[in-house]
N, C-alpha and C. Protein backbone atom coordinates (compact mmCIF):
# COMPACT_ATOMS: atom_id res chain seq x y z
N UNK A 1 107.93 157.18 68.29
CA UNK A 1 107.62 157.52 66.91
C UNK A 1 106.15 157.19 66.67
N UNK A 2 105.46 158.17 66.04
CA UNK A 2 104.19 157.63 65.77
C UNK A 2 103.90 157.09 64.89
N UNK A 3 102.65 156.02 64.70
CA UNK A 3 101.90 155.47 63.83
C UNK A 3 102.64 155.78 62.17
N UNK A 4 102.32 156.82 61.78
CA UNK A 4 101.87 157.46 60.39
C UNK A 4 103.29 157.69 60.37
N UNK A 5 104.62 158.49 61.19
CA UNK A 5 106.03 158.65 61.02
C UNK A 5 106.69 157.44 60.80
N UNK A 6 106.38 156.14 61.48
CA UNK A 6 107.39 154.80 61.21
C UNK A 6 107.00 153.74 59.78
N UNK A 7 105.45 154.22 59.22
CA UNK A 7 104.69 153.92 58.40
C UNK A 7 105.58 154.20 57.37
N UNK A 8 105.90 156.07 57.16
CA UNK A 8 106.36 156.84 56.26
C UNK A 8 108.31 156.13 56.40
N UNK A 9 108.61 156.12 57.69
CA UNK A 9 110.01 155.76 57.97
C UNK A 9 110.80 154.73 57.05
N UNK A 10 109.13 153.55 57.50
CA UNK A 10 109.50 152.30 57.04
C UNK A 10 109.78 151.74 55.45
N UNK A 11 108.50 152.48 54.72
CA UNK A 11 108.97 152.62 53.07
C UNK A 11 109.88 153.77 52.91
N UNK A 12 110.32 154.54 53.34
CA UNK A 12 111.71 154.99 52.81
C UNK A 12 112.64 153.93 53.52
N UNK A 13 112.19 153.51 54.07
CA UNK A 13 113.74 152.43 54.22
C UNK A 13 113.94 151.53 53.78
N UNK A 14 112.63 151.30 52.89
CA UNK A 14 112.61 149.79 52.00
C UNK A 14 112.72 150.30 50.55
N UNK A 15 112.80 152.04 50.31
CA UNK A 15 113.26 152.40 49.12
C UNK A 15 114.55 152.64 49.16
N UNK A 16 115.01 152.16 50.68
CA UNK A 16 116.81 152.53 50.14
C UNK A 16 117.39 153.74 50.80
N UNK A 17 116.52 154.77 51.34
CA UNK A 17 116.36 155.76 52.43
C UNK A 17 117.89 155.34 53.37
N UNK A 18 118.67 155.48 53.63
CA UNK A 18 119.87 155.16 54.68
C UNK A 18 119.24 155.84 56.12
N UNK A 19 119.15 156.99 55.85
CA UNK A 19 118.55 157.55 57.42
C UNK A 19 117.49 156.94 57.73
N UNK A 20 116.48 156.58 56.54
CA UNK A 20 115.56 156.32 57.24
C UNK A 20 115.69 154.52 58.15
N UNK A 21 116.52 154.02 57.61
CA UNK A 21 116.79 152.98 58.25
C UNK A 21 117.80 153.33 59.75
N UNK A 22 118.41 154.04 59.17
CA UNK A 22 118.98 154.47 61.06
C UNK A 22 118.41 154.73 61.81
N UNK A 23 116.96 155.53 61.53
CA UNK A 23 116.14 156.22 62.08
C UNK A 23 115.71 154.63 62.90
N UNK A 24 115.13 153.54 62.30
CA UNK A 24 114.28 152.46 62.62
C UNK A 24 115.51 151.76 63.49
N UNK A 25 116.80 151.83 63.14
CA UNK A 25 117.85 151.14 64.14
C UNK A 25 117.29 151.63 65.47
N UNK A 26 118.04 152.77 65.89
CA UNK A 26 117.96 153.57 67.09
C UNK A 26 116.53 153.37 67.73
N UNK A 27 115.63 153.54 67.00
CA UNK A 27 114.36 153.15 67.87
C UNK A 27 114.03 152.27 68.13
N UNK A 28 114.70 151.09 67.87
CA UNK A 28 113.78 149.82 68.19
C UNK A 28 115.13 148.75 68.45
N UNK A 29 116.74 149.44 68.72
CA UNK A 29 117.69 148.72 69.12
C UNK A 29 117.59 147.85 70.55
N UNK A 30 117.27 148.88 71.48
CA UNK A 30 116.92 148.54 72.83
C UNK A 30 115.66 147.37 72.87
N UNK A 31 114.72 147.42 72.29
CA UNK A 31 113.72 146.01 72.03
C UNK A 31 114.39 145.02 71.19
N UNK A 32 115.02 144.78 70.24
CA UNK A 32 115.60 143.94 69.79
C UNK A 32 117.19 142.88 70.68
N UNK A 33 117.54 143.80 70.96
CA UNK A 33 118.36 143.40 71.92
C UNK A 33 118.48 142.77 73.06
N UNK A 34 117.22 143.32 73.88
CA UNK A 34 116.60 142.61 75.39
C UNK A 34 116.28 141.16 74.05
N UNK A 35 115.78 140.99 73.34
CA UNK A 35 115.01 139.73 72.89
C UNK A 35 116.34 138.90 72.59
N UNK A 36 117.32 139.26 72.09
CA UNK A 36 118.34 138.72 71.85
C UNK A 36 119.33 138.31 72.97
N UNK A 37 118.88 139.50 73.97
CA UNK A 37 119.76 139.07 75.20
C UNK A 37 119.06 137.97 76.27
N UNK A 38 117.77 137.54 76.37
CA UNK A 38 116.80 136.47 76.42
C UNK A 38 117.48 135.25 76.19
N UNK A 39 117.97 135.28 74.48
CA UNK A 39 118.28 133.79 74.29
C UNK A 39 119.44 133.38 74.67
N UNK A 40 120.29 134.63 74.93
CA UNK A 40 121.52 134.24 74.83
C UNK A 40 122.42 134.42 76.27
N UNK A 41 121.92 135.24 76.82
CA UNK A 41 122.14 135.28 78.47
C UNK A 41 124.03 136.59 78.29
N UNK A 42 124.28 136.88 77.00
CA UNK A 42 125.25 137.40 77.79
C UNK A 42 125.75 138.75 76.63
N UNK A 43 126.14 139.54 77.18
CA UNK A 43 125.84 140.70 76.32
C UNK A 43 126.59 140.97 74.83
N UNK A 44 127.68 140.34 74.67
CA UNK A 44 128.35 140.22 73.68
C UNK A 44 127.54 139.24 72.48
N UNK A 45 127.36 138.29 72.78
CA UNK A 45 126.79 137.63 71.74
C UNK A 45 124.86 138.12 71.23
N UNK A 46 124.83 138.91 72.45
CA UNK A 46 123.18 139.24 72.15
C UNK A 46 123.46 140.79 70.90
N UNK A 47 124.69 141.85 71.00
CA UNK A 47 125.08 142.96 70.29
C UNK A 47 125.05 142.11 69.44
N UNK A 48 125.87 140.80 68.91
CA UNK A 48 125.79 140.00 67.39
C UNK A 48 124.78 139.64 67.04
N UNK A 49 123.95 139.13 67.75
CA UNK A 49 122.82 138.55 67.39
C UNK A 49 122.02 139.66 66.97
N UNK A 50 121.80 140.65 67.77
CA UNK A 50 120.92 141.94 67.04
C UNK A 50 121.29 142.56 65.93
N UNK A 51 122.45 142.79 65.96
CA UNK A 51 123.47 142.90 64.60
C UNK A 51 122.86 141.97 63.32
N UNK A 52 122.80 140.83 63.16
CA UNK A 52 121.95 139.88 62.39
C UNK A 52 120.61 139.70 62.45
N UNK A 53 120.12 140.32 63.35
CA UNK A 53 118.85 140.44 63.28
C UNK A 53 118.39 141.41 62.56
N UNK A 54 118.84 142.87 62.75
CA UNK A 54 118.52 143.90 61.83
C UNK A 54 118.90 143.61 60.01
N UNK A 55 119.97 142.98 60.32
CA UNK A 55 120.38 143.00 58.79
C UNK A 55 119.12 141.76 58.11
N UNK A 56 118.69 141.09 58.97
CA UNK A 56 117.59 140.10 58.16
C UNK A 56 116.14 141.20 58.46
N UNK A 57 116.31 141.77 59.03
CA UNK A 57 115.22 142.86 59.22
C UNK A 57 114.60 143.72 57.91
N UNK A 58 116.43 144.05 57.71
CA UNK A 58 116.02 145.06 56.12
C UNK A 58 115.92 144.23 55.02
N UNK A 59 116.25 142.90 55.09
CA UNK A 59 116.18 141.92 53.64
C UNK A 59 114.94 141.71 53.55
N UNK A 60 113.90 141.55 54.84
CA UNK A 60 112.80 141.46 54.90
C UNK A 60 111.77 142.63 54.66
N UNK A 61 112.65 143.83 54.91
CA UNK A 61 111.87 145.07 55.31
C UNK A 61 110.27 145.39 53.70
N UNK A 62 110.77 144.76 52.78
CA UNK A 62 109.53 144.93 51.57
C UNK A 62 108.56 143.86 52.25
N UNK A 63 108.74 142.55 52.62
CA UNK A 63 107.63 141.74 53.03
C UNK A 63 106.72 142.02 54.22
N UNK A 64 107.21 143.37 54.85
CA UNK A 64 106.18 143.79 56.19
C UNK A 64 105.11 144.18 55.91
N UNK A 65 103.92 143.85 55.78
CA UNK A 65 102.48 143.99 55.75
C UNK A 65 102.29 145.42 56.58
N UNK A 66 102.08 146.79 55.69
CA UNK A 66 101.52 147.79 56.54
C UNK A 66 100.84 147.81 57.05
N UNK A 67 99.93 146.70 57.31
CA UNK A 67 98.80 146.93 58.26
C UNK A 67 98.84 146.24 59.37
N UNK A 68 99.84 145.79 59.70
CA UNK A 68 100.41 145.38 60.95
C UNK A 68 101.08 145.91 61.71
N UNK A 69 101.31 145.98 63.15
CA UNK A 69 102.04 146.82 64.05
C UNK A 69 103.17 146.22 63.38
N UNK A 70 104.16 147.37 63.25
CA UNK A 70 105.76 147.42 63.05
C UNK A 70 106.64 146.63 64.18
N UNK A 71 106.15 147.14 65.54
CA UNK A 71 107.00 146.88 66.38
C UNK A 71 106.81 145.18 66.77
N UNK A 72 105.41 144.87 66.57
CA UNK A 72 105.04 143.61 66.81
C UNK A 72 105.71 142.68 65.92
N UNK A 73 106.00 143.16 64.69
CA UNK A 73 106.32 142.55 63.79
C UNK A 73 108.05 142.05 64.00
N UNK A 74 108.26 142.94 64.02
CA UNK A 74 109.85 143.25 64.34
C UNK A 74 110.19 142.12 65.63
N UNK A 75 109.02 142.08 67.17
CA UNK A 75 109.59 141.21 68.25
C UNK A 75 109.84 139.61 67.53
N UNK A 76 108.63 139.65 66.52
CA UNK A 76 108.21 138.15 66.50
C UNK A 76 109.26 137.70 65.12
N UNK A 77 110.04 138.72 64.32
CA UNK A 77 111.24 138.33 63.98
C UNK A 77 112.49 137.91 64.61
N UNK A 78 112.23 139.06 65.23
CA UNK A 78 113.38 138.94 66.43
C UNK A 78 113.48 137.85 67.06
N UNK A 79 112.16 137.08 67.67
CA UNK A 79 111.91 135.81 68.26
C UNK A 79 112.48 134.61 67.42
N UNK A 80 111.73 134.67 66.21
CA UNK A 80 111.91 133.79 65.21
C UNK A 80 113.33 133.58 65.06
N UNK A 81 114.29 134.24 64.70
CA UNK A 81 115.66 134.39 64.25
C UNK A 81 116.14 133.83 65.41
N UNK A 82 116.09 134.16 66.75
CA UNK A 82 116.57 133.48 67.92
C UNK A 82 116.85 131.97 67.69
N UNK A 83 115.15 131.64 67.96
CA UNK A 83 114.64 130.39 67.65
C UNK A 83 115.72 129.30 66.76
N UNK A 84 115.30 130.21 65.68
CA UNK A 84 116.21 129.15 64.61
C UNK A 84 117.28 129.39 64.60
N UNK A 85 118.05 130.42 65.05
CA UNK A 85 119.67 130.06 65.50
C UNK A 85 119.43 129.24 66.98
N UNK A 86 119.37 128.86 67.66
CA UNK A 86 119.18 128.07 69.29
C UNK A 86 119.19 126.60 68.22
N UNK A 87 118.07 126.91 67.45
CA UNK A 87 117.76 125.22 66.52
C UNK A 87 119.22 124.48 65.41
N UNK A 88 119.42 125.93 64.85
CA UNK A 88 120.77 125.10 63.89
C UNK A 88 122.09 124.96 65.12
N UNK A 89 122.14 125.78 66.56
CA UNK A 89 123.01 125.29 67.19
C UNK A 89 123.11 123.85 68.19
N UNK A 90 121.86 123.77 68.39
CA UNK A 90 121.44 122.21 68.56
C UNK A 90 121.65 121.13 67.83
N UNK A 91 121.42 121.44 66.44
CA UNK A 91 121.95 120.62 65.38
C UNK A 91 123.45 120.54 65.58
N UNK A 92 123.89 121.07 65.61
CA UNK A 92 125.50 121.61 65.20
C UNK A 92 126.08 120.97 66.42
N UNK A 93 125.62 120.96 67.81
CA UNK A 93 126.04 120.07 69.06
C UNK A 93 125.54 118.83 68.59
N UNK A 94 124.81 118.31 68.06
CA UNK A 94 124.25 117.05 67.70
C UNK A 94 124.99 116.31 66.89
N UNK A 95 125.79 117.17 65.92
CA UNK A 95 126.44 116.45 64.94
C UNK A 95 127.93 116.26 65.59
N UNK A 96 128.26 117.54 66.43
CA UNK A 96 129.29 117.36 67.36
C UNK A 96 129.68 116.59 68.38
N UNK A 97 128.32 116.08 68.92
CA UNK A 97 128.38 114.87 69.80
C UNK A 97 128.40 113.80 69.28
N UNK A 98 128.18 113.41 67.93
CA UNK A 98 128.57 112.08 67.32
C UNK A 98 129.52 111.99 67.41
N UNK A 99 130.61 112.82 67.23
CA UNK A 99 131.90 112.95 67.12
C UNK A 99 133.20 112.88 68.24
N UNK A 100 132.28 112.79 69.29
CA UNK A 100 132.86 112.65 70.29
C UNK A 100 132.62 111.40 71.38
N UNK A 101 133.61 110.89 71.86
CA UNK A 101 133.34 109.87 72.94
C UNK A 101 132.73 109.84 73.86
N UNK A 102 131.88 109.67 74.46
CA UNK A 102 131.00 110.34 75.48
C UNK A 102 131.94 109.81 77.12
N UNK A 103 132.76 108.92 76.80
CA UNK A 103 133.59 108.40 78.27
C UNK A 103 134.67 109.63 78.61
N UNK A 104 134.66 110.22 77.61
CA UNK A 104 135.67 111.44 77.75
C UNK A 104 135.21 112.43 78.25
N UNK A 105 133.52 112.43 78.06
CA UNK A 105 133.01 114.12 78.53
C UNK A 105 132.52 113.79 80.08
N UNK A 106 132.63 114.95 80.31
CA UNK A 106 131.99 114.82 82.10
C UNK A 106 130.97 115.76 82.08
N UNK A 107 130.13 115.29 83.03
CA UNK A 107 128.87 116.05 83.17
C UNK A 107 128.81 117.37 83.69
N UNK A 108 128.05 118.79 82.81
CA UNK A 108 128.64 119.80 83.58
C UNK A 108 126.96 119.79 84.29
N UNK A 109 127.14 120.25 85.56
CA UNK A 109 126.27 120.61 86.49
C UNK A 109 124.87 121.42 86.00
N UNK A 110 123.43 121.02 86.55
CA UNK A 110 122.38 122.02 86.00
C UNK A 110 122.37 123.47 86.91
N UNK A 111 121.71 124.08 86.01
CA UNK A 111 121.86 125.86 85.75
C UNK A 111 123.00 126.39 85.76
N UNK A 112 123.25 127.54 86.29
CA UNK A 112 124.28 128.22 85.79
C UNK A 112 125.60 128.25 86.71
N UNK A 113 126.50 128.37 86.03
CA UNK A 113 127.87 127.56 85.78
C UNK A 113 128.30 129.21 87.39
N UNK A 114 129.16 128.11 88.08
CA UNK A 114 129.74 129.39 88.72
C UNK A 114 130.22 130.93 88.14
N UNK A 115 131.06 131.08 87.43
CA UNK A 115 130.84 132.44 86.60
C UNK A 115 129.79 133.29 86.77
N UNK A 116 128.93 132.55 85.76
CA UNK A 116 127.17 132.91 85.77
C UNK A 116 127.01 133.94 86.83
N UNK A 117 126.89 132.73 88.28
CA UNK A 117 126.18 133.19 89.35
C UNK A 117 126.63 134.11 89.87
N UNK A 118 128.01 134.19 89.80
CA UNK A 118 128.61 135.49 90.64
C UNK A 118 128.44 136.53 89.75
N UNK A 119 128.40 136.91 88.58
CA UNK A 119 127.87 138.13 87.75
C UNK A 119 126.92 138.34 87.91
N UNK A 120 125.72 136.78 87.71
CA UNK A 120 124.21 137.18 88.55
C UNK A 120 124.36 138.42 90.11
N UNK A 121 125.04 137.53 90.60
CA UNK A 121 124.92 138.43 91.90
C UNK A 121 125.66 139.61 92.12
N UNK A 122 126.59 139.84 91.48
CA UNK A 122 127.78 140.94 91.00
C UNK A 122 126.50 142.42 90.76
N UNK A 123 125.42 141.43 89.12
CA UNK A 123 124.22 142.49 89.23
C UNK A 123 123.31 143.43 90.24
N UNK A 124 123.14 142.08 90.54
CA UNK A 124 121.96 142.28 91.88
C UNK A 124 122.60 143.56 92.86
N UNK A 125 123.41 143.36 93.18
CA UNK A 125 124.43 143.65 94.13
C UNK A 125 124.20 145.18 93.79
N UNK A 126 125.19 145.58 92.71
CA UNK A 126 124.82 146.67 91.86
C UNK A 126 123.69 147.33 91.89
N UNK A 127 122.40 147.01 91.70
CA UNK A 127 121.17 147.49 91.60
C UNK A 127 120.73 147.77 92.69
N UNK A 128 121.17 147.18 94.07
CA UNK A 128 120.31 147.24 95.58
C UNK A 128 121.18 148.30 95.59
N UNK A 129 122.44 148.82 94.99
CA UNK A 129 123.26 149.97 95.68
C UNK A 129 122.80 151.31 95.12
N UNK A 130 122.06 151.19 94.04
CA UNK A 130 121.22 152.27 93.62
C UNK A 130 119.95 152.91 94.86
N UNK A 131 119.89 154.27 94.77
CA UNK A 131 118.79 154.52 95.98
C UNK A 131 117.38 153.90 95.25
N UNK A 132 116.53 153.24 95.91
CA UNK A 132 115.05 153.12 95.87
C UNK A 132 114.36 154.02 94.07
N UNK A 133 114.68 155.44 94.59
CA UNK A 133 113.85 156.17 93.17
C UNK A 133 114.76 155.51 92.27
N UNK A 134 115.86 155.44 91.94
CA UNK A 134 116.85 155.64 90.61
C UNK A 134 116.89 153.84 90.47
N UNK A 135 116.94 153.14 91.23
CA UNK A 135 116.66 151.77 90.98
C UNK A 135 115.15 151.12 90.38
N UNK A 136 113.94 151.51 90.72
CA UNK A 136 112.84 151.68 90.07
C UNK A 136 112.99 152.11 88.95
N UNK A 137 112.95 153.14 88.52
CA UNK A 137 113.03 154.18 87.36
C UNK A 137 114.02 153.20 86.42
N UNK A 138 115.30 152.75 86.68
CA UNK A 138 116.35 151.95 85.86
C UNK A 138 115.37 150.17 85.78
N UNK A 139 114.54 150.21 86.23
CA UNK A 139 114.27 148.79 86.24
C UNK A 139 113.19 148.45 85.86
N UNK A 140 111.96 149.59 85.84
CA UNK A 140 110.88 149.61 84.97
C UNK A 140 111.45 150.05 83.37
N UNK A 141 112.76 151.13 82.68
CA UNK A 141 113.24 151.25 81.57
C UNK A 141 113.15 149.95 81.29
N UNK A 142 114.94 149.70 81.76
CA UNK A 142 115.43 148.81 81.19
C UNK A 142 115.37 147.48 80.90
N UNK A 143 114.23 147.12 82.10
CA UNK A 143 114.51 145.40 82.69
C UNK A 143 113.01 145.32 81.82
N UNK A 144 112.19 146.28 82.26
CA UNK A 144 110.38 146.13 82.17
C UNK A 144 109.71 146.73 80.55
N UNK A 145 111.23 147.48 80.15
CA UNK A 145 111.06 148.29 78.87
C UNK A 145 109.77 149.09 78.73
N UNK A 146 109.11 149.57 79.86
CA UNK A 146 108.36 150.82 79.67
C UNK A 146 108.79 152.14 79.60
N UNK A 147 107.16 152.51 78.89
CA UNK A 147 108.11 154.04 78.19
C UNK A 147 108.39 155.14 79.18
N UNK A 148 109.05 156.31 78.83
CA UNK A 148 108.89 157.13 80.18
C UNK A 148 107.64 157.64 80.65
N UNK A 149 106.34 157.47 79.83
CA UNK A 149 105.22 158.39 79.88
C UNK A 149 104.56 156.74 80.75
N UNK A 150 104.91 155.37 80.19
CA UNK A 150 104.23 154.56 81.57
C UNK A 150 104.58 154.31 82.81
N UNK A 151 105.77 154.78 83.04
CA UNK A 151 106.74 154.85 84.19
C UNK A 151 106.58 156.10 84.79
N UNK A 152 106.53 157.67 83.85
CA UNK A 152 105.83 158.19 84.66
C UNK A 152 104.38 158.21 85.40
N UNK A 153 103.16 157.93 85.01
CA UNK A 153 102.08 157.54 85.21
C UNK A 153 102.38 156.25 86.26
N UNK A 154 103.03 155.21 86.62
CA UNK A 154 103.33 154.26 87.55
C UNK A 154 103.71 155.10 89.05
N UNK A 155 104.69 156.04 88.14
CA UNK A 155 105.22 156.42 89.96
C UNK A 155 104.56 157.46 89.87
N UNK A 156 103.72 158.44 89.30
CA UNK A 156 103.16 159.36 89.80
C UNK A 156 104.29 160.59 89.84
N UNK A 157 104.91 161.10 89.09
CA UNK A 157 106.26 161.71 88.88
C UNK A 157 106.14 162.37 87.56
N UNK A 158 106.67 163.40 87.50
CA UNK A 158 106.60 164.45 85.63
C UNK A 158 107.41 162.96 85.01
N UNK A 159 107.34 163.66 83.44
CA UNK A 159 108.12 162.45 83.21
C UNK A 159 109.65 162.98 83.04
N UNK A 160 109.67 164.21 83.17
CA UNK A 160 111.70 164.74 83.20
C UNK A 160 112.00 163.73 84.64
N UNK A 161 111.54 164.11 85.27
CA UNK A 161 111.82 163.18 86.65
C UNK A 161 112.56 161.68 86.62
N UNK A 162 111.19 161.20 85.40
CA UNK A 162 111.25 159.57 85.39
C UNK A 162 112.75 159.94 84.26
N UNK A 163 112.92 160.72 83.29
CA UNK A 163 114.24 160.43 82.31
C UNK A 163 115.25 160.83 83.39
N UNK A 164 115.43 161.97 84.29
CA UNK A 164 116.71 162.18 85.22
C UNK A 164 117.04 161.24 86.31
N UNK A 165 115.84 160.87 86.52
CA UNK A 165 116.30 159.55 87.59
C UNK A 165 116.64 158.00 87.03
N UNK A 166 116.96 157.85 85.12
CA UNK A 166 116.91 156.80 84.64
C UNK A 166 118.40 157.43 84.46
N UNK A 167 118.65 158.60 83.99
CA UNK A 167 119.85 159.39 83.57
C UNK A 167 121.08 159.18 84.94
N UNK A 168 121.01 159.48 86.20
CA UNK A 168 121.26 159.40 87.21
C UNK A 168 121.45 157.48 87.34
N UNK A 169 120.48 156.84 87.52
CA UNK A 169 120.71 155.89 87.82
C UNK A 169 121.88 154.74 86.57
N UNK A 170 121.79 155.13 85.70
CA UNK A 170 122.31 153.93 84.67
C UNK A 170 123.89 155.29 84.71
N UNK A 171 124.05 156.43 85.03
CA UNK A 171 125.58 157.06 85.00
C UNK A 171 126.04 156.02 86.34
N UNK A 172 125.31 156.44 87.54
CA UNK A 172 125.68 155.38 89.28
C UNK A 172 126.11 153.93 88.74
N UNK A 173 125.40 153.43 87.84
CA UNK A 173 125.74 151.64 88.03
C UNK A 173 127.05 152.13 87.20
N UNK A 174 127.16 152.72 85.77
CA UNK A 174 128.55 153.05 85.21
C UNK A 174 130.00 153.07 85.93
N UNK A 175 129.92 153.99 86.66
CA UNK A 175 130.65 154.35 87.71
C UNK A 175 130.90 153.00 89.03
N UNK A 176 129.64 152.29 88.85
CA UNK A 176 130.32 151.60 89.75
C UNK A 176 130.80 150.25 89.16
N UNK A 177 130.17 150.05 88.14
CA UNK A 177 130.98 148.82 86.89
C UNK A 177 132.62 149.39 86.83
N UNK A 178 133.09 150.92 86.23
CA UNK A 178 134.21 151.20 86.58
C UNK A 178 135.03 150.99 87.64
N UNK A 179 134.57 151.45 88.82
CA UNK A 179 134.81 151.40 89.92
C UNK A 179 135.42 149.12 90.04
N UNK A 180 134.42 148.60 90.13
CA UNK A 180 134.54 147.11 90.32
C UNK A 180 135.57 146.54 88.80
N UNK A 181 135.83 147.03 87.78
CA UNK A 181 136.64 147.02 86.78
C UNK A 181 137.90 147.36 87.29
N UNK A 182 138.03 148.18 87.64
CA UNK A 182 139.61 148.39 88.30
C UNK A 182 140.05 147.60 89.41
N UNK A 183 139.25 147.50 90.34
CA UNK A 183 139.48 146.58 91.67
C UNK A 183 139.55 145.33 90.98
N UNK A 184 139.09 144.34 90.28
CA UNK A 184 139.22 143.31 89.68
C UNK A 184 140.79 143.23 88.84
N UNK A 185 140.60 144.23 88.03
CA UNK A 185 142.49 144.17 87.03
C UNK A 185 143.41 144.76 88.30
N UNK A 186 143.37 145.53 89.49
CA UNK A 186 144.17 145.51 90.58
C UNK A 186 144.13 144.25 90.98
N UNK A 187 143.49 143.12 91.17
CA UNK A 187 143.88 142.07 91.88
C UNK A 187 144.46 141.10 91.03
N UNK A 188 144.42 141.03 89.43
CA UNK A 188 144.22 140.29 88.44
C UNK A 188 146.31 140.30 88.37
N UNK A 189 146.37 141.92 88.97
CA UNK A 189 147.72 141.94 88.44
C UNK A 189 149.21 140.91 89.44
């Protein structure tokens, strides 16, 4: 979206505009979300968290200074809101650990909890099974959040190329999340 369109977007959406606020969802869901999925490490609670992020987005949406980048504005909310939810849940374990005996709790282990690691690697796994082009292309999008026009310019590729080989690659991991979804509830049964 350009400059002068998210400018125009943005006060109709702070006059109450409905599309024009859908309009600002959809474009800037995928950045809000990686930021949310940052703090929170897991995809369900990062959809809530963005979920509350937008809605403090539009309560805010009259206090955005037009002469500031939109999108900049938007990360460093996004950041902020993290922040201070991570902070009142610290509190909230703090007041919870008064409350508790500490001879009762046992120490859970540093970094991430077995679960974790095997989804970590469950990922990984996933992504090396993608060919070379369609794993790039899915990993400068999604992971690196560049656009298709810097991803094309990176690999030297039109940019239909860089969207069919992002198109291609994120249907392959689908299919194989399906694929590992069934083999899992086959063994589960």
């Amino acid at each position: 979206m350009s400059p002068v369109s998210i400018e125009a977007t943005i006060q109709r959406a702070a006059d109450g505009d409905q599309a024009a606020w859908d309009t600002i969802v959809q474009t800037y869901w995928r950045k809000v979300f990686n930021v949310a999925y940052r703090f929170v490490g897991t995809y369900e609670e990062a959809e809530d968290l963005t979920q509350e992020i937008f809605l403090k987005v539009f309560r805010s949406l009259g206090t955005f200074d037009r002469r500031a980048n939109f999108q900049t504005w938007l990360v460093s909310v996004s950041r902020n809101f993290c922040i201070d939810r991570y902070r009142s849940g610290r509190r909230d374990r703090a007041v919870f650990a008064r409350e508790v005996d500490p001879s009762t709790v046992h120490a859970e282990a540093p970094g991430l909890n077995a679960y974790a690691r095997v989804e970590l690697q469950d990922r990984v796994a996933l992504l090396r099974a993608l060919s070379p082009p369609l794993r790039t292309a899915v990993l400068l999008r999604d992971i690196h959040e560049l656009s298709y026009q810097e991803i094309a310019a990176q690999l030297g590729v039109a940019e239909g190329t860089v969207k069919s080989r992002i198109n291609r690659g994120r249907a392959e991991l689908a299919r194989q999340i399906e694929a590992l979804r069934a083999k899992t509830e086959g063994v589960s049964r």
